[in-house]
Protein backbone atom coordinates (compact mmCIF):
# COMPACT_ATOMS: atom_id res chain seq x y z
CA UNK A 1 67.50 49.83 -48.41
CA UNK A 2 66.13 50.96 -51.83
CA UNK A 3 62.71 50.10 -53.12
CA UNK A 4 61.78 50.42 -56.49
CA UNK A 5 58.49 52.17 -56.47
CA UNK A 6 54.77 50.44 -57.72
CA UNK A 7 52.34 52.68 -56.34
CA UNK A 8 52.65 56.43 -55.33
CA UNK A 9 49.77 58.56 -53.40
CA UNK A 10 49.86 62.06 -53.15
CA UNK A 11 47.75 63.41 -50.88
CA UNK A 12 45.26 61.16 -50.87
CA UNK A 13 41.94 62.56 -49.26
CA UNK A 14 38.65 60.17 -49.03
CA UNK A 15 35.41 61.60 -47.44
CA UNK A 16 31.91 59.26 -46.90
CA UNK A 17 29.56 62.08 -46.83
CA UNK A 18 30.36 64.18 -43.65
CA UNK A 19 32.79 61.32 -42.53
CA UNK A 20 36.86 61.63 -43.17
CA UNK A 21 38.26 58.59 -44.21
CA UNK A 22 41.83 59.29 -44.89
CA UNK A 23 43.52 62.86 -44.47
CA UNK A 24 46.01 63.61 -47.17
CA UNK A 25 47.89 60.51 -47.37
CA UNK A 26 51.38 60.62 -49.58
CA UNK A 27 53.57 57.26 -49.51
CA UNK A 28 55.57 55.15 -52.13
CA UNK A 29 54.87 51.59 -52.31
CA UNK A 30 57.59 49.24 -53.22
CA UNK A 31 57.57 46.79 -56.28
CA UNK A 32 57.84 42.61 -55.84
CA UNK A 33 57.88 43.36 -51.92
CA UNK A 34 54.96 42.70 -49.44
CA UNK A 35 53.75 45.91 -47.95
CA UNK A 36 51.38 45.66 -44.46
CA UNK A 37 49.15 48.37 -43.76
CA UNK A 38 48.44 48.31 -39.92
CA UNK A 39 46.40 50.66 -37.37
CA UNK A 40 43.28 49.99 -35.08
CA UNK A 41 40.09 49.17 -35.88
CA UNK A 42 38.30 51.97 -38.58
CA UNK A 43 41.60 54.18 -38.75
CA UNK A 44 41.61 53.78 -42.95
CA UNK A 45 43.43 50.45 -43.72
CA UNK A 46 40.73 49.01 -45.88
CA UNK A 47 39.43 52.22 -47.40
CA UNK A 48 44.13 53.01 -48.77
CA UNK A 49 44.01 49.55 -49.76
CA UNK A 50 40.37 49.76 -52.11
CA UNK A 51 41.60 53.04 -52.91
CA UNK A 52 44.40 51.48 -55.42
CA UNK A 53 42.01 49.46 -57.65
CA UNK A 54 39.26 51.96 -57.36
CA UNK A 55 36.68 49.93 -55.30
CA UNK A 56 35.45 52.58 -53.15
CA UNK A 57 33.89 54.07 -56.26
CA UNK A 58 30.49 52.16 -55.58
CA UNK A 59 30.05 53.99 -52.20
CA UNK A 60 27.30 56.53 -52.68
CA UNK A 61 28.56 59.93 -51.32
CA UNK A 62 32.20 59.06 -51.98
CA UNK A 63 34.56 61.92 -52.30
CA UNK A 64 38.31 61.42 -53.27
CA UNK A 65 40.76 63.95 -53.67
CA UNK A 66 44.87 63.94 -54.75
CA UNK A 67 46.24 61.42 -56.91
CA UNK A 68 47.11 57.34 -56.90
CA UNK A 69 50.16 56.85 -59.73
CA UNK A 70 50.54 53.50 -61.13
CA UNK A 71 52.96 52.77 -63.26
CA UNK A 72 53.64 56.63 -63.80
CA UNK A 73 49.44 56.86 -64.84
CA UNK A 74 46.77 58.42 -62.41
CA UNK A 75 44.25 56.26 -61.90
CA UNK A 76 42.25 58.84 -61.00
CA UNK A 77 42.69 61.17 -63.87
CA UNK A 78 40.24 61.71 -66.63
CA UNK A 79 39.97 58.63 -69.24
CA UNK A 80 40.73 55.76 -67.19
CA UNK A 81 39.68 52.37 -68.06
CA UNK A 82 38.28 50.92 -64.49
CA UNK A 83 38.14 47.34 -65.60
CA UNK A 84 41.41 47.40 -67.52
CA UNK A 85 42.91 48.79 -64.14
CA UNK A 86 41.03 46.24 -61.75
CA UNK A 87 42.42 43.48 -64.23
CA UNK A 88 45.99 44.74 -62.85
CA UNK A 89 45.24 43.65 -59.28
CA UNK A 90 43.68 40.87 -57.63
CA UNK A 91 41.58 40.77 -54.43
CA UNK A 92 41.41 38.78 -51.56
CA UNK A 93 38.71 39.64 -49.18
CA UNK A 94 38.44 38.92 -45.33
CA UNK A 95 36.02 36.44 -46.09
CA UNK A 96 36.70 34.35 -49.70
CA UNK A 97 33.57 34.37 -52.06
CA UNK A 98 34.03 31.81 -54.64
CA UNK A 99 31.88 32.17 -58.14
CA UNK A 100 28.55 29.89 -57.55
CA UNK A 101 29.73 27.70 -60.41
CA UNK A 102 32.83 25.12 -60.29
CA UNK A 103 36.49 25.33 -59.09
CA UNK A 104 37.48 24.70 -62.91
CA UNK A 105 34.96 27.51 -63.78
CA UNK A 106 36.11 30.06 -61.45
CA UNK A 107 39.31 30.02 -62.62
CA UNK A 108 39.08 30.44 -66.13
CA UNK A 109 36.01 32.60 -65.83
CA UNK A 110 38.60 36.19 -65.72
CA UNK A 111 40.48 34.71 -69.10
CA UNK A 112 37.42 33.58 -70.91
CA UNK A 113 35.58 37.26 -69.99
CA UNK A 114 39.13 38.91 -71.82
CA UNK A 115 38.42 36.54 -74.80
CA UNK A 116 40.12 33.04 -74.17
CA UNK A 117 38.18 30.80 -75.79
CA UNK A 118 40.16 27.64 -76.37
CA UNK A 119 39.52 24.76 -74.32
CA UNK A 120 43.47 23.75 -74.32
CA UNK A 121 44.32 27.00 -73.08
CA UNK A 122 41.98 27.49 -70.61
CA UNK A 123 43.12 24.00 -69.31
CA UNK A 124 46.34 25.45 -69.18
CA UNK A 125 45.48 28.52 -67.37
CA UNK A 126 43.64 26.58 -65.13
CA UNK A 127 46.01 24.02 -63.78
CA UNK A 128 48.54 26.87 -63.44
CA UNK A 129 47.39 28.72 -61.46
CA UNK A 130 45.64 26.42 -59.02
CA UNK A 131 49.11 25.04 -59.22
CA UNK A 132 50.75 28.76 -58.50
CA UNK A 133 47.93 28.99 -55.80
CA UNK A 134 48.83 25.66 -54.08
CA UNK A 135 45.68 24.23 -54.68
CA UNK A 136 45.48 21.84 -57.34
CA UNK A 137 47.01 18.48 -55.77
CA UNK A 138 44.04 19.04 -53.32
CA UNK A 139 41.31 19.78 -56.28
CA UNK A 140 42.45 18.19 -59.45
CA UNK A 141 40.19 15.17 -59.75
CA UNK A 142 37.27 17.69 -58.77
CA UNK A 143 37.47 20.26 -61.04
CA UNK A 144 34.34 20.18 -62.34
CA UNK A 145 32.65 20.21 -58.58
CA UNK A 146 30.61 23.25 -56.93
CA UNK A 147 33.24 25.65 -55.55
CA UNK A 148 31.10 25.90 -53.10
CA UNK A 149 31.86 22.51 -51.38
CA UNK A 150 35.85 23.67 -50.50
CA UNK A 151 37.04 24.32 -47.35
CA UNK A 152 36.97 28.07 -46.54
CA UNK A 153 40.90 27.44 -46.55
CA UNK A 154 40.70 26.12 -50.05
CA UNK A 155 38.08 28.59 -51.05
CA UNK A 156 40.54 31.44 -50.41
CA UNK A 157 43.48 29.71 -52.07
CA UNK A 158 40.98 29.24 -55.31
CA UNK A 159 40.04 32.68 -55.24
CA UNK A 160 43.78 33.54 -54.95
CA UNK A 161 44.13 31.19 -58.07
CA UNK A 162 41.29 33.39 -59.43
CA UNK A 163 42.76 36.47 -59.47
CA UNK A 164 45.85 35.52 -60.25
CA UNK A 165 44.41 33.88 -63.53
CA UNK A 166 43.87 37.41 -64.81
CA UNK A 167 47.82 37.96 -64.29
CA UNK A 168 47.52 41.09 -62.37
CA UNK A 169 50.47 43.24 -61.49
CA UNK A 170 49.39 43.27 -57.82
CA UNK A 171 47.71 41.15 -55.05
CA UNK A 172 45.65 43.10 -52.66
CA UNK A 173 44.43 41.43 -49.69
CA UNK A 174 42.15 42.83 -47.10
CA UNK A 175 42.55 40.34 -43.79
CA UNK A 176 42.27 37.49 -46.31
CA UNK A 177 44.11 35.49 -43.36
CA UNK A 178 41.14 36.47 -40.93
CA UNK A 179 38.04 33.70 -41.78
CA UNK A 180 40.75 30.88 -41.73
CA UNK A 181 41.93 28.38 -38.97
CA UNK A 182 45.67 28.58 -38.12
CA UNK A 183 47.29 26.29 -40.37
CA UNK A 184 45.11 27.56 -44.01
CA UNK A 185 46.33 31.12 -42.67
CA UNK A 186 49.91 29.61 -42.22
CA UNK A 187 49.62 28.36 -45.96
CA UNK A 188 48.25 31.35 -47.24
CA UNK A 189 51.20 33.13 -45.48
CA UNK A 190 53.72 31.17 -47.16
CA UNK A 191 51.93 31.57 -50.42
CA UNK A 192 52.34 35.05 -50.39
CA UNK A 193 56.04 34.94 -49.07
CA UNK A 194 56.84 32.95 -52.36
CA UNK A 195 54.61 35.08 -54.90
CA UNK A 196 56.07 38.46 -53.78
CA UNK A 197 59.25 37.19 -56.53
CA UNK A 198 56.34 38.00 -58.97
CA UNK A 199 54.12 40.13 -57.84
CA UNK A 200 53.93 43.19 -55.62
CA UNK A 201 51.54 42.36 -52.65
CA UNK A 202 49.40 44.46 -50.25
CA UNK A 203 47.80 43.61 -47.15
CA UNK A 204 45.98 45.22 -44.48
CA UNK A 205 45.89 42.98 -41.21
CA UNK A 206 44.73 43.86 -37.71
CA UNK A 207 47.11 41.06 -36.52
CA UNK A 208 50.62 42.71 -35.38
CA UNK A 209 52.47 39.39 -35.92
CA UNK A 210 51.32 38.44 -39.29
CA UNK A 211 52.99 42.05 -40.52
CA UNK A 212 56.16 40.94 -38.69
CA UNK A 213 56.01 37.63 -40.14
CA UNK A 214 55.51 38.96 -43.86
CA UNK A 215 56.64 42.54 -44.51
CA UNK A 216 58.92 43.98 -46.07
CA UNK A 217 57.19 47.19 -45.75
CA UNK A 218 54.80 48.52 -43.35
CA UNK A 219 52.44 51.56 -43.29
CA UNK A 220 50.80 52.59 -40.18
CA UNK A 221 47.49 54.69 -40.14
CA UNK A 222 45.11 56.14 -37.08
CA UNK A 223 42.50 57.98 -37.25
CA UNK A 224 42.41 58.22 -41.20
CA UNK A 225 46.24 59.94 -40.69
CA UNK A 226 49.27 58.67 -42.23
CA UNK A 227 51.54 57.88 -39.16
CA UNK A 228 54.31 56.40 -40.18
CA UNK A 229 55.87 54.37 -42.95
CA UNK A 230 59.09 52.62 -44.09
CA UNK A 231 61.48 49.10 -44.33
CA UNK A 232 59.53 46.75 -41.98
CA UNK A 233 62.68 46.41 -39.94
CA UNK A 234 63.32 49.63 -39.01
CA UNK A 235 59.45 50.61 -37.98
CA UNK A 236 58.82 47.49 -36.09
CA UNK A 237 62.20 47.66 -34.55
CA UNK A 238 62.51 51.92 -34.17
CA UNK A 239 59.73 53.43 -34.69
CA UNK A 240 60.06 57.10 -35.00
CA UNK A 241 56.44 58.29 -34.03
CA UNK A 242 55.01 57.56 -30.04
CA UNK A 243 51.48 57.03 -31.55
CA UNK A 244 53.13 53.98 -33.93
CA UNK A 245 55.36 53.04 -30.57
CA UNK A 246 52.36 52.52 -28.30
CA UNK A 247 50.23 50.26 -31.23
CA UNK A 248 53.21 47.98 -31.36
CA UNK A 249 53.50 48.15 -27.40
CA UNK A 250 49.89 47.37 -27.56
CA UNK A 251 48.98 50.19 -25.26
CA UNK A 252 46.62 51.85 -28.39
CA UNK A 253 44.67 49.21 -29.87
């Protein structure tokens, strides 16, 4: 099966002082398809997947080496605009932190900081994407509540709402399925299964049957190593590495 191609790293290297995080990491990562990255506990999932928006800049000591292409543009090269390239992905954290303000507020608070002023617009923007997030049946005669007052199920879907209110090219989520009960993850799940028409979505989850559930495309790290990558399918059904057969055996773990 052909992908067309988002995000390519070429030999990606990421060091926390002394510490390896990732060893020379090259992959392609397909366009309008969910990709899962997968591996144990502290084997590099979450440091690949803050790698692409440049998060892992705030760490004091950080040292990254080889390149992250997208859309054809290092964004680790000289010149680059950090905000304008954050605005191109949204985030979804294990745990959701909603703005201390309201739900309305949160939502229109990425537009209004890149100069949307009008109140018909924002209204717009807002109902949207709390729409496009699945939340808005749930919130719309509340709008103008603390955010803070949601379910943590509703708080994720409103910061999903959030950073989709920016339109980003791409949805990063880092176990944003983790702080939920079984039927918000099963909602945020579906979500995602329907966005991926639009957007090109990335996940790291330590839970083997969520990536069989939702990707298209998986990428399997241990021990900061690129182990294996490819069409969902085909690693989950023959893997080509023993390492990547015994984490979906469940013998490493």
């Amino acid at each position: 099966m052909e992908y067309k191609t988002h995000i390519r790293v070429r030999n990606l290297s990421v060091s926390y002082g002394k510490e390896q995080a990732l060893k020379n990491v090259t992959v392609d990562l397909p366009e309008k398809k969910i990709t899962a990255i997968i591996g144990p506990s502290g084997c590099g999932k979450t440091t690949l997947l803050k790698s692409f928006n440049r998060l892992i800049d705030s760490i004091d000591g950080i040292k990254v080496q080889g390149e992250v292409y997208l859309n054809g543009d290092n964004i680790y090269g000289p010149g680059i605009d950090v905000t304008h390239l954050r605005k191109k992905m949204g985030l979804l954290s294990q745990r959701p932190h909603p703005l201390p303000m309201s739900i309305y507020d949160n939502v229109a608070y990425g537009p209004r900081i890149h100069g949307i002023r009008k109140k018909r617009r924002l209204n717009e923007i807002v109902e949207h994407y709390l729409r496009e997030s699945s939340l808005w049946d749930e919130v719309k005669d509340r709008l103008h509540t603390p955010a803070s007052r949601l379910s943590v199920g509703q708080q994720q879907k409103l910061c999903l709402a959030r950073g989709l209110a920016v339109e980003p090219q791409i949805i990063l989520g880092d176990e944003p399925t983790s702080a939920l009960d079984p039927n918000a993850s099963q909602r945020i799940e579906k979500k995602f299964l329907q966005l991926k028409e639009k957007y090109t979505i990335i996940i790291v989850t330590h839970i083997l049957r969520q990536a069989m559930r939702l990707a298209d495309y998986v990428v399997f790290m241990y021990l900061g190593e690129l182990i294996e990558h490819g069409p969902a399918q085909r690693v989950f059904k023959e893997p080509q590495e023993e390492l990547t057969r015994g984490y979906i055996k469940g013998v490493i773990i």
